[in-house]
Every structure is written in C-alpha cells, then in structure tokens.
N, C-alpha and C. Protein backbone atom coordinates (compact mmCIF):
# COMPACT_ATOMS: atom_id res chain seq x y z
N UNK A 1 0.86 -1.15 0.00
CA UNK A 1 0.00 0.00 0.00
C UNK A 1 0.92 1.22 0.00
N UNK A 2 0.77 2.36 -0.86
CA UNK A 2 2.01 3.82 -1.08
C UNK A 2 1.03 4.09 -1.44
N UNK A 3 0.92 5.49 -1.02
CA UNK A 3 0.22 7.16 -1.52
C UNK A 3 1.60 7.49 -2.18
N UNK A 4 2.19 7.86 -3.32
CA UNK A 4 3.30 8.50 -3.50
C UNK A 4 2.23 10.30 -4.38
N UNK A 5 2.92 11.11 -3.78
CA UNK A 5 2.81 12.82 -4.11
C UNK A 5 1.47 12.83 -4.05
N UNK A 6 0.17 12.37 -3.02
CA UNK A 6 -0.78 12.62 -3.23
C UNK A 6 -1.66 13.64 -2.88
N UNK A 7 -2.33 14.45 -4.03
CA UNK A 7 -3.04 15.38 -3.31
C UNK A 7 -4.62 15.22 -3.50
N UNK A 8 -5.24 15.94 -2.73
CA UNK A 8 -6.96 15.94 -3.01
C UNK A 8 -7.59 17.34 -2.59
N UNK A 9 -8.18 17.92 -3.94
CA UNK A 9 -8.85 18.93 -3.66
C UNK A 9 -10.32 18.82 -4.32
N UNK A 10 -11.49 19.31 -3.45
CA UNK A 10 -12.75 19.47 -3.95
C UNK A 10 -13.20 20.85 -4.61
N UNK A 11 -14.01 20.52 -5.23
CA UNK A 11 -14.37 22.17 -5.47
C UNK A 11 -14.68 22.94 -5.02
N UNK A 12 -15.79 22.46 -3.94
CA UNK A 12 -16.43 23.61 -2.76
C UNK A 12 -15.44 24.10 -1.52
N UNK A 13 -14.71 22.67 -1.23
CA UNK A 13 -13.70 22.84 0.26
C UNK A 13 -12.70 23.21 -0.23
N UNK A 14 -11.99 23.00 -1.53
CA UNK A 14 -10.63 22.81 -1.48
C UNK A 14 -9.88 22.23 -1.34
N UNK A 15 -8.57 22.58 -0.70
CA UNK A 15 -7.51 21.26 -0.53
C UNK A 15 -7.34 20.54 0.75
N UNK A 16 -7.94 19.03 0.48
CA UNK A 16 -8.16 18.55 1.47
C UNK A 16 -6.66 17.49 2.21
N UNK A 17 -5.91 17.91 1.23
CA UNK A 17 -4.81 16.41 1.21
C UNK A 17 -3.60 17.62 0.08
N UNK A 18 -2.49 17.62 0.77
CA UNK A 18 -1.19 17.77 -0.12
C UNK A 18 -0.31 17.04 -0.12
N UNK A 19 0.37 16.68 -0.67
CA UNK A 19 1.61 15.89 -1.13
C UNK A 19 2.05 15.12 -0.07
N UNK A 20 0.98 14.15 0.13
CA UNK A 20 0.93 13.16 1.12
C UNK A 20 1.75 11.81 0.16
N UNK A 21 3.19 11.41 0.85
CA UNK A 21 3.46 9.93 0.47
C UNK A 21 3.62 9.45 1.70
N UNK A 22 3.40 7.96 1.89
CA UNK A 22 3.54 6.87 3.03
C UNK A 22 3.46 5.80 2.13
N UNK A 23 4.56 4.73 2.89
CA UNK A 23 4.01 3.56 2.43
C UNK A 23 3.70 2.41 3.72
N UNK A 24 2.70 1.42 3.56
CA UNK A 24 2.62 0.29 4.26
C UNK A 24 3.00 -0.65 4.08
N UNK A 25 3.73 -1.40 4.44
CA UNK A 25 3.99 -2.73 4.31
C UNK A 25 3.57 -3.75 4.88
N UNK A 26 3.43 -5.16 3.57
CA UNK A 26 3.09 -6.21 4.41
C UNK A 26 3.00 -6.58 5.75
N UNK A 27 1.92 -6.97 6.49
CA UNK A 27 1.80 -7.16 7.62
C UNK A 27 1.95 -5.82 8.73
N UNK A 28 2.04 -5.22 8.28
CA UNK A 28 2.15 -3.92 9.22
C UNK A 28 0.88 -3.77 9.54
N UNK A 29 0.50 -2.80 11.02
CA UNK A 29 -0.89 -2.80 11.35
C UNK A 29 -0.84 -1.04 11.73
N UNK A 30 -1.90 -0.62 10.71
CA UNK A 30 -1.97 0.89 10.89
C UNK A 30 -2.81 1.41 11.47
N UNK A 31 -2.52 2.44 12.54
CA UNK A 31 -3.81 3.12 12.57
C UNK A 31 -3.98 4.91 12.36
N UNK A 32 -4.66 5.21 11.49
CA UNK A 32 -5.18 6.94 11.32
C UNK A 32 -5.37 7.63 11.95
N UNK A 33 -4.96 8.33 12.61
CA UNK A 33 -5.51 9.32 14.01
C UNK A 33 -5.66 10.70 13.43
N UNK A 34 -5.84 11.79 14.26
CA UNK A 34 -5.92 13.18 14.06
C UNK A 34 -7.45 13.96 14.21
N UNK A 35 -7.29 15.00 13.91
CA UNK A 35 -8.23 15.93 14.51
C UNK A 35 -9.34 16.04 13.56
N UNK A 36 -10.65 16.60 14.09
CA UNK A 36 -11.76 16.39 12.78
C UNK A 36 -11.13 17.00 11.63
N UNK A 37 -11.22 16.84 10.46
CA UNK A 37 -10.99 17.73 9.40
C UNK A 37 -9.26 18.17 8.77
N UNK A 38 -8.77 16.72 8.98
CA UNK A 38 -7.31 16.55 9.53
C UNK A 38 -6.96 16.35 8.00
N UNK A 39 -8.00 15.19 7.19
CA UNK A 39 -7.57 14.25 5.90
C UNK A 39 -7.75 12.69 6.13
N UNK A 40 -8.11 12.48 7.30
CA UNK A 40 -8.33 10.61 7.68
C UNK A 40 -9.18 10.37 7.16
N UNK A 41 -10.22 10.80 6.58
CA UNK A 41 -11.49 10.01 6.10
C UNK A 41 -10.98 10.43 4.38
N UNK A 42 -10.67 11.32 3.84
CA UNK A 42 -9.87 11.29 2.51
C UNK A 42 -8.80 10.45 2.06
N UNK A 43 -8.21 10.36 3.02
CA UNK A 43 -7.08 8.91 2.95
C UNK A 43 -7.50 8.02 2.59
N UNK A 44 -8.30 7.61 3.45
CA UNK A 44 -9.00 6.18 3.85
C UNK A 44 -9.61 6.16 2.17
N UNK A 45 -10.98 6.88 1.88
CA UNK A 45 -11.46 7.07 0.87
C UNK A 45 -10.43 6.65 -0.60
N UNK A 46 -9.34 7.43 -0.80
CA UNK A 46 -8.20 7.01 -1.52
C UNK A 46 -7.92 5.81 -1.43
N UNK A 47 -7.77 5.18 -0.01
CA UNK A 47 -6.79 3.82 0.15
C UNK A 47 -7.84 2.79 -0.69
N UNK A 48 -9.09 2.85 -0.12
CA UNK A 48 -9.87 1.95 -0.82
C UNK A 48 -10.34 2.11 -1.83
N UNK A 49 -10.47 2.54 -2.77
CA UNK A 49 -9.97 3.46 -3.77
C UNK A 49 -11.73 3.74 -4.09
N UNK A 50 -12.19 4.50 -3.18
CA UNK A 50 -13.95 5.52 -3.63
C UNK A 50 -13.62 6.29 -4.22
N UNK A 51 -12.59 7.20 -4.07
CA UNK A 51 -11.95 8.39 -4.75
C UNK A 51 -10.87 7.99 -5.37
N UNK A 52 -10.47 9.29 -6.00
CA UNK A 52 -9.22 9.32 -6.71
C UNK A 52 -8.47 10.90 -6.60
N UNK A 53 -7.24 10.42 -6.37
CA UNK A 53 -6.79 11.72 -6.31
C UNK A 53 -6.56 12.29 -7.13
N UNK A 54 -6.59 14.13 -6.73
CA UNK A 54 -6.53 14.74 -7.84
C UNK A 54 -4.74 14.78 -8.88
N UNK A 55 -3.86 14.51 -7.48
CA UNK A 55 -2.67 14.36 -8.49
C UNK A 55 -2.01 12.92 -7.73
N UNK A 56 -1.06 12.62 -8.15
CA UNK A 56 -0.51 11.81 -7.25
C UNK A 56 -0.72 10.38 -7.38
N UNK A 57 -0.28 9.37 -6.73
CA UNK A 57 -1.22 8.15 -7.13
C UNK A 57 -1.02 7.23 -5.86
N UNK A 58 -1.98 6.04 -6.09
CA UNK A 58 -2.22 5.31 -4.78
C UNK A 58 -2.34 3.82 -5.35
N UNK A 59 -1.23 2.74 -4.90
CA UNK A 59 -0.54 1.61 -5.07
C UNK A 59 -1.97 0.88 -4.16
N UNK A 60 -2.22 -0.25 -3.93
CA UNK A 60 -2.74 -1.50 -3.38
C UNK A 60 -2.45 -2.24 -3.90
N UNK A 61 -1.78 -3.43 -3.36
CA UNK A 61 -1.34 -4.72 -3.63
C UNK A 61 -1.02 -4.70 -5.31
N UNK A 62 -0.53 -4.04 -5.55
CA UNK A 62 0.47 -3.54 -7.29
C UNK A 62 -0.95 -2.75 -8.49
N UNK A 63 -1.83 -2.45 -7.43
CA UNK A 63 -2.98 -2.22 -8.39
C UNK A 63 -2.51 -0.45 -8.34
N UNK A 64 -2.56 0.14 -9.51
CA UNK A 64 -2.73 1.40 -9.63
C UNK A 64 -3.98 2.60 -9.19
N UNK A 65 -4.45 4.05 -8.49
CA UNK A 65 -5.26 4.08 -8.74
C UNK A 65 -5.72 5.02 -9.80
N UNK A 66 -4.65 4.62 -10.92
CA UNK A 66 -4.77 5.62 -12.29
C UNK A 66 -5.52 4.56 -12.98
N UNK A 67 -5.61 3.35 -12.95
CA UNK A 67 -5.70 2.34 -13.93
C UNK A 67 -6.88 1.16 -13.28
N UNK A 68 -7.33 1.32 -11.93
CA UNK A 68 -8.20 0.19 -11.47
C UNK A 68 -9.37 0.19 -12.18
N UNK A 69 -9.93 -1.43 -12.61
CA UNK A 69 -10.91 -1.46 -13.06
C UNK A 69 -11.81 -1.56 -11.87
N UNK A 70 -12.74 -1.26 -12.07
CA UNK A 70 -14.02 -1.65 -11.07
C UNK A 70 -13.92 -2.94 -10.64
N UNK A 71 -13.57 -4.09 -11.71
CA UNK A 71 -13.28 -5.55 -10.95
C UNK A 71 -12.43 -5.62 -9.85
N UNK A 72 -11.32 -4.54 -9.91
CA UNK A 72 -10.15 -4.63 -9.44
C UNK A 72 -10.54 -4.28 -8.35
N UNK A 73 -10.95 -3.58 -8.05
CA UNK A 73 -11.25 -2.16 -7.03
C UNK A 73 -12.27 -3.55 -5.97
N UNK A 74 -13.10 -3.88 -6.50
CA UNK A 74 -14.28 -5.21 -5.97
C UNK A 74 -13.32 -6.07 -5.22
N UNK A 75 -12.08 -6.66 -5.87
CA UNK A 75 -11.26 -7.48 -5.29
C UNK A 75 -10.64 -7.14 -4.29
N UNK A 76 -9.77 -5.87 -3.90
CA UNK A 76 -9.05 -4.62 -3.41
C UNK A 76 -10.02 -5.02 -2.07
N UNK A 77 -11.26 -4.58 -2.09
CA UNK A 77 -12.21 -4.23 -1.25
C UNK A 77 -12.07 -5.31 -0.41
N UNK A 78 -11.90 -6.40 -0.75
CA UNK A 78 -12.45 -7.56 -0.07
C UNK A 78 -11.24 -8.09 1.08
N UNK A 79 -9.88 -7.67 0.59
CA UNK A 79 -8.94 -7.77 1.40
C UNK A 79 -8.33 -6.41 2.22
N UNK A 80 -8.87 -5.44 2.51
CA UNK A 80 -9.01 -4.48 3.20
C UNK A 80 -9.86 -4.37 4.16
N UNK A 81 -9.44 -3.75 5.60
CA UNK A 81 -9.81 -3.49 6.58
C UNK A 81 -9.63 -2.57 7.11
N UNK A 82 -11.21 -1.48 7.13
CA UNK A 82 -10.91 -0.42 7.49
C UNK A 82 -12.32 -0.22 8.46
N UNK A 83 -11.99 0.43 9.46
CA UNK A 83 -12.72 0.97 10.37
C UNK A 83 -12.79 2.28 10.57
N UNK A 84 -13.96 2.93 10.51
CA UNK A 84 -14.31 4.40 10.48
C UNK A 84 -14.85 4.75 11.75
N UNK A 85 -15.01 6.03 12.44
CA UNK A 85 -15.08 6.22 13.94
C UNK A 85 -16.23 6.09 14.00
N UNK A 86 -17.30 6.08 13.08
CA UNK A 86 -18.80 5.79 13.15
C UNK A 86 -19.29 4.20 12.64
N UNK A 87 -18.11 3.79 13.14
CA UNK A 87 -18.35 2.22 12.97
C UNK A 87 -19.34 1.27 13.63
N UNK A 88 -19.85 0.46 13.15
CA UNK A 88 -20.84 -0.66 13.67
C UNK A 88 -20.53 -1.57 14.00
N UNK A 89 -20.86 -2.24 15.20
CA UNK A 89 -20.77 -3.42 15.72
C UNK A 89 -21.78 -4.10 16.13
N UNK A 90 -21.75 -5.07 16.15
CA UNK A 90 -23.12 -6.30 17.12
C UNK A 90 -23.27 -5.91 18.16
N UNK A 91 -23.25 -4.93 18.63
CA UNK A 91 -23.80 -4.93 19.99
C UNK A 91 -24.35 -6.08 21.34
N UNK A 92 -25.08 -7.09 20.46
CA UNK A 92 -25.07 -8.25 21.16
C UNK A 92 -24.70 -9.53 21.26
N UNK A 93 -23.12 -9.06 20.56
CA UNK A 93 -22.47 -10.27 20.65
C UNK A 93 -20.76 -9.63 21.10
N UNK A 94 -20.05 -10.31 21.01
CA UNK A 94 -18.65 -10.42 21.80
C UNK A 94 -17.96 -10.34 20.96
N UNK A 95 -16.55 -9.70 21.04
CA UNK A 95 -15.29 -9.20 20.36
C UNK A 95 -15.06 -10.21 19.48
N UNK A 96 -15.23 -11.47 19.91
CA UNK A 96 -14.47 -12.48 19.13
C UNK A 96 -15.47 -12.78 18.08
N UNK A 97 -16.89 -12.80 18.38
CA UNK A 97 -17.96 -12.79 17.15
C UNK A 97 -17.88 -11.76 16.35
N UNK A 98 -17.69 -10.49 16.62
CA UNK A 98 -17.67 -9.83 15.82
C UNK A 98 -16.55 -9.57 14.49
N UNK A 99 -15.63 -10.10 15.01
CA UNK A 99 -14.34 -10.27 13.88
C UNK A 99 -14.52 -11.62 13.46
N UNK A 100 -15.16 -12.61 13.81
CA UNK A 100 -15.26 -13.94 13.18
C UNK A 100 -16.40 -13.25 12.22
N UNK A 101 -17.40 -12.76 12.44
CA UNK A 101 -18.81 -12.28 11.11
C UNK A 101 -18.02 -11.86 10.07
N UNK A 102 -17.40 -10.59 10.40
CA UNK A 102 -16.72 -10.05 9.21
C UNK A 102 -15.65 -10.88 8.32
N UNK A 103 -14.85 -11.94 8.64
CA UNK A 103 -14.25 -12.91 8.38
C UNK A 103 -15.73 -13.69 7.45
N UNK A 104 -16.24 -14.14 8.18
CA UNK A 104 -17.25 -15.09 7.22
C UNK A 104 -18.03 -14.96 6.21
N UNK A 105 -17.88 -13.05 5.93
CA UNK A 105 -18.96 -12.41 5.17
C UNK A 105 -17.77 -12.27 3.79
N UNK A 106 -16.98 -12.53 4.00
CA UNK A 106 -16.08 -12.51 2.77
C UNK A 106 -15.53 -13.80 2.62
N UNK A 107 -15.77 -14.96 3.30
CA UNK A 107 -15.81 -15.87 2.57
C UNK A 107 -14.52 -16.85 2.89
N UNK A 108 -14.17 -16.44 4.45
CA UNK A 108 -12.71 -16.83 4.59
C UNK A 108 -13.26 -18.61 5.28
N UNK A 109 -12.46 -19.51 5.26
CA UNK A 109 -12.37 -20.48 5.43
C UNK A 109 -12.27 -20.76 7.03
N UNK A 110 -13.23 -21.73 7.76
CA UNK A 110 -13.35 -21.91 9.24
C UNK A 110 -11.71 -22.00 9.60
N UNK A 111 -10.89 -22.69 9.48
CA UNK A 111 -9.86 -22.81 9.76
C UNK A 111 -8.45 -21.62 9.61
N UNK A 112 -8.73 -20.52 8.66
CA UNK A 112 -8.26 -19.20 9.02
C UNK A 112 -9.02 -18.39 9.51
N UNK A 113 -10.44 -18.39 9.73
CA UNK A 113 -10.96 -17.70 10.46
C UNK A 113 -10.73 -17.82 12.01
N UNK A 114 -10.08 -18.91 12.55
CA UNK A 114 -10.03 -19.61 13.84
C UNK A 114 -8.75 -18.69 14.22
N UNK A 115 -7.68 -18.61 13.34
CA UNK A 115 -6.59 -18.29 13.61
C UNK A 115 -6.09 -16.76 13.37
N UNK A 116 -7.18 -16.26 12.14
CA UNK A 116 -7.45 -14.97 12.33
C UNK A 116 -7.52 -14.12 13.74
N UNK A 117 -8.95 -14.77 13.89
CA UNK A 117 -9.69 -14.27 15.35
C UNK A 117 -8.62 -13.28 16.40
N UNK A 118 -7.74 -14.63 16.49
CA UNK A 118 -7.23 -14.43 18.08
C UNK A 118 -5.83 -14.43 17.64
N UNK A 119 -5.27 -13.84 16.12
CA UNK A 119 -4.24 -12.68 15.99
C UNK A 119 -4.87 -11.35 15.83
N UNK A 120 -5.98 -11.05 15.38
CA UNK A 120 -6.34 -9.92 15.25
C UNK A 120 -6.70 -9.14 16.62
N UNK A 121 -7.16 -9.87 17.72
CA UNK A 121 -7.62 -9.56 19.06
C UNK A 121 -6.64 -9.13 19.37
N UNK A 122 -5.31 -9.63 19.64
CA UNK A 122 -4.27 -9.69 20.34
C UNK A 122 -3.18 -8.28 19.66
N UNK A 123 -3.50 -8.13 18.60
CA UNK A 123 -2.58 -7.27 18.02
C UNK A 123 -3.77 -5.96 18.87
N UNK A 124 -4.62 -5.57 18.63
CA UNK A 124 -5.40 -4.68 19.39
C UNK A 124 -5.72 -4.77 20.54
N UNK A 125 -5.02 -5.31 21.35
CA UNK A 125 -5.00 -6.00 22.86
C UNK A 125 -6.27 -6.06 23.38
N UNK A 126 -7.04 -6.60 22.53
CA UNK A 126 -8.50 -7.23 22.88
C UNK A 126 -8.62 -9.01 23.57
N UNK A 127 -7.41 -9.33 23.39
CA UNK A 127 -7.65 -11.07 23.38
C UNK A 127 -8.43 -10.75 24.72
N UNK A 128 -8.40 -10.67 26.02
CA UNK A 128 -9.01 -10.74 26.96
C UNK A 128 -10.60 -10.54 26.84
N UNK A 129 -10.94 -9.92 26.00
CA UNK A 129 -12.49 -9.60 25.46
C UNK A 129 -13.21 -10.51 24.53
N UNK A 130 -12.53 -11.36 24.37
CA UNK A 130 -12.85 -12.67 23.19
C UNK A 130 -14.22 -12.80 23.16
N UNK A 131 -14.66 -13.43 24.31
CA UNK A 131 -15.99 -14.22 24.52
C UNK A 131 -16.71 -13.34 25.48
C-alpha cells in the first residue's frame, strides 16, 4: 500500500490532502488518528480506492489508482480493513464474534478464520475480550 505525491482537492472545500506519500507494508498494522478535518477520512477514501486523487497516485497490492478497473477495485475491497469512527458493531455479541462475522462475510475459510480471530484480538490487545 504507497500514496506516493498525493493530493486531493474538492471544489467547494478545497484542498483537502497535499503531497501526502507513506508507504505500508506487508503485515504492518496501521492506525489513522488526528483531529476532525485533519484528511483521515480522505485517505481512507483514496486507500480503498472511492476516490481518486486529484494528483498523485495510490498503489494496493500492485494495483494502480490511475488504472483500477471496477473488478479490481471489488477485489481490493475484499482484502481491506478499514474501520471508520462511526463504525458498527453487534452490539449483542462479543469481540471475538464480531471479527469472526466479518471474516465469514467474505468468505474466509473456518480454519483461518479460527486463527485470524485471536491474531487480530491480540494485536489490538483485545484477546481478553474474546468471549
């Protein structure tokens, strides 16, 4: 995942994003922080590619976002994980259900979903909240 020289401007707001590069690497675990009206929800927007920037460009797993087809972008989607601060959860179910659903709704296999689970807990020091 690389933003290399990315910028984003709207017409009404303006410039929401300047010459933002980062890159992620495999297995790395990110998280977005900052203040309302910072660029985190424009990022994000970019990373998964809803938008496009106005200059600059944005890498996922070797996919361009000068060049993604809509198939591409469908595929992209499915191995991305992103959480927005107005995020939803089950409410009546437990940490560990709730990352096993999202696991199952894309189709991942009982046996990486098992092992998913309770690396993903643990990297967000949830394991204690499992059940």
């Amino acid at each position: 995942m690389r933003l290399t020289d990315v910028a984003k401007e709207y017409p009404r707001s303006g410039v929401a994003l300047a010459q933002i590069s980062f890159e992620v690497k495999k297995g790395e675990f990110v998280y977005l922080t900052g203040p309302s009206g910072s660029g985190k929800t424009t990022i994000l927007r970019l990373l998964y590619m809803d938008d496009k920037p106005s200059q600059g460009e944005v890498w996922i797993n070797g996919v361009s976002s000068k060049t993604a087809t809509g198939r591409e972008i469908s595929r992209l989607r499915r191995r991305l994980g992103i959480v927005f601060q107005d995020f939803r959860l089950l409410e009546d179910r437990s940490a560990e259900a709730n990352v096993r659903f999202a696991l199952e709704v894309t189709g991942a296999p009982k046996a990486t979903i098992r092992a998913k689970v309770t690396r993903v807990l643990t990297q967000v020091g949830l394991a204690s909240k499992a059940t």
